[in-house]
Protein backbone atom coordinates (compact mmCIF):
# COMPACT_ATOMS: atom_id res chain seq x y z
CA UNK A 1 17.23 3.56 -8.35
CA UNK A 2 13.88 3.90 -6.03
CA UNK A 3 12.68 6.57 -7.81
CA UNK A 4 13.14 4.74 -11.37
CA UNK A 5 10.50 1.81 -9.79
CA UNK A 6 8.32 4.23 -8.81
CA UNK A 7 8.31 6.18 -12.24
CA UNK A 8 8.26 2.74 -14.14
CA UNK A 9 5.43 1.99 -12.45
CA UNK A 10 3.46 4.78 -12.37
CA UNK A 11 4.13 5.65 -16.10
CA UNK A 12 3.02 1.96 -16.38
CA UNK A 13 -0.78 2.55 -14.79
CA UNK A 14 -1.07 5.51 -16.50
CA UNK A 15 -0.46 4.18 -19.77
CA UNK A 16 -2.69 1.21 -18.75
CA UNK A 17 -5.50 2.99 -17.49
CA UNK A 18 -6.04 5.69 -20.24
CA UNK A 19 -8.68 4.80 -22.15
CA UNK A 20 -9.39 1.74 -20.55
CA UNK A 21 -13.47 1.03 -19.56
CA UNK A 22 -13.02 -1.43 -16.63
CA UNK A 23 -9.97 1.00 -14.60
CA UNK A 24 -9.98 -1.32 -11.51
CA UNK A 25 -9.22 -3.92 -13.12
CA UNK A 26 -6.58 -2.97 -15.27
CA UNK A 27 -5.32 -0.81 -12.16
CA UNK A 28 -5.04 -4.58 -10.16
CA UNK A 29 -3.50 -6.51 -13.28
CA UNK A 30 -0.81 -3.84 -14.10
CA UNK A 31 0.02 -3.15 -10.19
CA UNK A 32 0.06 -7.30 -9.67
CA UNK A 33 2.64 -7.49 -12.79
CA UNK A 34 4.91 -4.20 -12.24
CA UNK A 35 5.25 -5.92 -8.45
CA UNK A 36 6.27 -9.37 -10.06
CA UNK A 37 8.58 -8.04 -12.43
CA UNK A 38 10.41 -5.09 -10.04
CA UNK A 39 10.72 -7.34 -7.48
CA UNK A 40 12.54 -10.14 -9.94
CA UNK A 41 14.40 -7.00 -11.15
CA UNK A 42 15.51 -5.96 -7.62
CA UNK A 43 17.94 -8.22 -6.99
CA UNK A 44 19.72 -7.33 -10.25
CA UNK A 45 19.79 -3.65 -9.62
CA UNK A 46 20.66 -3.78 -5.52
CA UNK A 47 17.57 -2.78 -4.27
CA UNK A 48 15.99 -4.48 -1.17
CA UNK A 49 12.74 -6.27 -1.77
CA UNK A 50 11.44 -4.05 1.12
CA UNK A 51 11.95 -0.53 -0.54
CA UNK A 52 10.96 -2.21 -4.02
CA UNK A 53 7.53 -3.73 -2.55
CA UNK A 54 7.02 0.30 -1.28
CA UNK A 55 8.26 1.91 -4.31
CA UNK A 56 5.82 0.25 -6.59
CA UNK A 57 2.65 0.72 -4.43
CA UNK A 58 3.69 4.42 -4.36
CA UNK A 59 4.23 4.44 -8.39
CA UNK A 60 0.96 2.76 -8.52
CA UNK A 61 -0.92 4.88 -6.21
CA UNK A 62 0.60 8.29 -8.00
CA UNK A 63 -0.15 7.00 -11.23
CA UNK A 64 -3.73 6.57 -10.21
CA UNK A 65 -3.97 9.59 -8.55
CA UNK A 66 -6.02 11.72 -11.91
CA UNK A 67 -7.66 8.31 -13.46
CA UNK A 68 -9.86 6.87 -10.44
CA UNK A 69 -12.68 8.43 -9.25
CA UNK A 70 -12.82 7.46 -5.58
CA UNK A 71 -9.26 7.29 -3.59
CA UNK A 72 -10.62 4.33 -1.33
CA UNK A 73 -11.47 1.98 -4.20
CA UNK A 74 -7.61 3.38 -5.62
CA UNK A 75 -5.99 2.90 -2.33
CA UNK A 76 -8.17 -0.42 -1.69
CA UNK A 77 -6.87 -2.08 -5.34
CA UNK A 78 -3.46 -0.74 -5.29
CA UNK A 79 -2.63 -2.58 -2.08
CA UNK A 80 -4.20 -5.62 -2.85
CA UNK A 81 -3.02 -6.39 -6.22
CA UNK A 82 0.74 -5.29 -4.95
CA UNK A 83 0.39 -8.21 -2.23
CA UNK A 84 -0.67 -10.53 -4.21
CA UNK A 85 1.68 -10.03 -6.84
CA UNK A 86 4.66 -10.15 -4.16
CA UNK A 87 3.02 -13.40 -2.93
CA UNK A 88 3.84 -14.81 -6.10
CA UNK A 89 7.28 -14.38 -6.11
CA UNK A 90 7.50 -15.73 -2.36
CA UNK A 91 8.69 -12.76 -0.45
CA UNK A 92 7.36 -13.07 3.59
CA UNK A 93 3.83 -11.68 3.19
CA UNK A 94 3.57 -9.54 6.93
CA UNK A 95 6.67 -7.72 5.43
CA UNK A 96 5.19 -6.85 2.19
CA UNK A 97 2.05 -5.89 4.11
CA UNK A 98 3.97 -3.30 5.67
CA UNK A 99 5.81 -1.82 2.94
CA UNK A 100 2.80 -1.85 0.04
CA UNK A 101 1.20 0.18 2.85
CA UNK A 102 4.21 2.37 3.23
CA UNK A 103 4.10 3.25 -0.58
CA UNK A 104 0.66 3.84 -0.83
CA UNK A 105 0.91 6.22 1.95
CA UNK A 106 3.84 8.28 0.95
CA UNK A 107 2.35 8.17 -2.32
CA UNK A 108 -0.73 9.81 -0.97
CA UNK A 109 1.10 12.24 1.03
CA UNK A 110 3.26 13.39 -2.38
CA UNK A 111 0.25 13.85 -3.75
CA UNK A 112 -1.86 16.20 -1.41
CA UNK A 113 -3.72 13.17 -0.77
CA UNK A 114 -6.72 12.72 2.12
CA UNK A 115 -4.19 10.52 4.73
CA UNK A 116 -7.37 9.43 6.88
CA UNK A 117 -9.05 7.94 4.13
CA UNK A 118 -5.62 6.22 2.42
CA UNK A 119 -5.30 4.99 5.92
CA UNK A 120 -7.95 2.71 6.63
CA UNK A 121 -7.91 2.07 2.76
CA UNK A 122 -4.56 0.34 2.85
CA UNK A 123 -5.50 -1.55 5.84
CA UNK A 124 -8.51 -2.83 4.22
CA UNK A 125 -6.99 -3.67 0.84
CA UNK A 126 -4.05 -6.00 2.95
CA UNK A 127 -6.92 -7.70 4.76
CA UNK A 128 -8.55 -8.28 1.56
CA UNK A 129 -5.38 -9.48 0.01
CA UNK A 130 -4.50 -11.70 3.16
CA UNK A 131 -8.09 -13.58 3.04
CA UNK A 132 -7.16 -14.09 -1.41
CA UNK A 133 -4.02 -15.91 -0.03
CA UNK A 134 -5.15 -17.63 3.05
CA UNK A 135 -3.09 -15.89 5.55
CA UNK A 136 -4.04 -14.48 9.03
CA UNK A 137 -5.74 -11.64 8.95
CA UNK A 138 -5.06 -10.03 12.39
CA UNK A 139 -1.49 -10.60 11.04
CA UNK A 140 -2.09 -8.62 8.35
CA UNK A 141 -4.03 -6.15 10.21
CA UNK A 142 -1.25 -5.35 12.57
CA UNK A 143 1.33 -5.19 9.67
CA UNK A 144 -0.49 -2.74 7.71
CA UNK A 145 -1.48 -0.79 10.94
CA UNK A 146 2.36 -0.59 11.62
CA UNK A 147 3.75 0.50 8.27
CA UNK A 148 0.64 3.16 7.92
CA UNK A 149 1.84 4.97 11.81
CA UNK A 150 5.55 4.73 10.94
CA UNK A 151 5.37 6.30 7.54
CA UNK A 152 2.88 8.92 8.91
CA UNK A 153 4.54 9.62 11.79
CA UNK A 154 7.58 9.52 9.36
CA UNK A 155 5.83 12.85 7.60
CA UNK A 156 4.98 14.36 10.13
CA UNK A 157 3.13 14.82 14.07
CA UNK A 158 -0.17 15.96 11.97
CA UNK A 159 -0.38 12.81 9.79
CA UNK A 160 0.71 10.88 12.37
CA UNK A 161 -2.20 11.91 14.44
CA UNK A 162 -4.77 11.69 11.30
CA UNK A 163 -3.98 7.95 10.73
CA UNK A 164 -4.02 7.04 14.49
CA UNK A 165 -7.45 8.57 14.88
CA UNK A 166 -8.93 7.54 11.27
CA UNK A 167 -7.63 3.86 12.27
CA UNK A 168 -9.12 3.98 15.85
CA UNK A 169 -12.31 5.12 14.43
CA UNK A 170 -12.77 3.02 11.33
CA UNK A 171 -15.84 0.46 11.95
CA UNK A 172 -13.91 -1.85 9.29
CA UNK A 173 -11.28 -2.69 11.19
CA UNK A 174 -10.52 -4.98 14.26
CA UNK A 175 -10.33 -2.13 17.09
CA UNK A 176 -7.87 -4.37 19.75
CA UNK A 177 -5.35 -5.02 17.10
CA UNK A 178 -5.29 -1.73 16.14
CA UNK A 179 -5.03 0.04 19.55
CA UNK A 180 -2.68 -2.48 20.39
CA UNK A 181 -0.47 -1.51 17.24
CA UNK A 182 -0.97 2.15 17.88
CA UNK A 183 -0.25 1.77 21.79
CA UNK A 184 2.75 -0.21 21.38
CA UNK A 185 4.16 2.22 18.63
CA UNK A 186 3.42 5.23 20.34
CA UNK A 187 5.62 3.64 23.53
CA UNK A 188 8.78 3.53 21.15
């Protein structure tokens, strides 16, 4: 049933997106409404809001993958307009963080995408997202910081590596939340 989201979705963006002038846009519309209407579907169809948040930032980000130009602006724009779409429909925000970021980053990694740069993307599209909605963004920080180590870590010791180091080093983000997240998931 996962896999269905994410092929909805992505078949959604690329149909969306071809031919279009203004692709970010588009890109943040489409993801925003696929999120809205898989996660009233999801209830229907037995799949946890969790896993459906994921699988349609993954559909989004594959379905991207040929049509946008620069993979941080893709990354950036998948992840916001997947959070605030799931804001809508009033599922806890930190959670959605975390599992937008999870998609986006398995989506990468499916793709032969760069895992440093969707890294520090994702974090910086849920901090953008967070400020849209007026929730904390150290929150959001750590959330997104969380889901990006587990699902790297969850692909392997060499991703896992590339996103703690591309996190620690990105001058974007707040360093003590994120070697607080890294140091209290690499004690686990």
């Amino acid at each position: 049933m996962l896999d269905r989201i994410v092929n909805e979705v992505k078949n959604a963006i690329v149909a969306t997106v071809h031919g279009t002038d203004d692709i970010i846009t588009a890109l943040r519309t489409t993801v925003k409404n696929q999120t809205v209407k898989a996660l009233k579907e999801a209830g229907d169809i037995g799949i946890a809001a969790e896993d459906t948040i994921a699988g349609v930032a993954e559909g989004a980000f594959k379905g991207t993958s040929e049509s946008v130009a620069s993979c941080a602006e893709r990354v950036k724009k998948t992840v916001n307009a997947a959070i605030l779409g799931a804001s809508e429909t009033g599922v806890e925000i930190f959670t959605t963080v975390k599992n937008v970021v999870r998609g986006v980053v398995r989506g990468a990694a499916e793709v032969g995408g760069d895992i440093a740069l969707t890294s520090v993307a994702a974090v910086e599209g849920a901090v953008e997202a967070a400020v849209k909605i007026g929730v904390d963004t150290s929150k959001a920080v750590g959330s997104a910081v969380t889901g990006v180590i587990h699902t790297a870590d969850t692909i392997g010791s060499e991703a896992g590596a590339t996103a703690r180091k591309a996190l620690l080093n990105a001058a974007s983000l707040p360093r003590e939340i994120v070697e607080k997240i890294i140091g209290d998931r690499t004690k686990k």
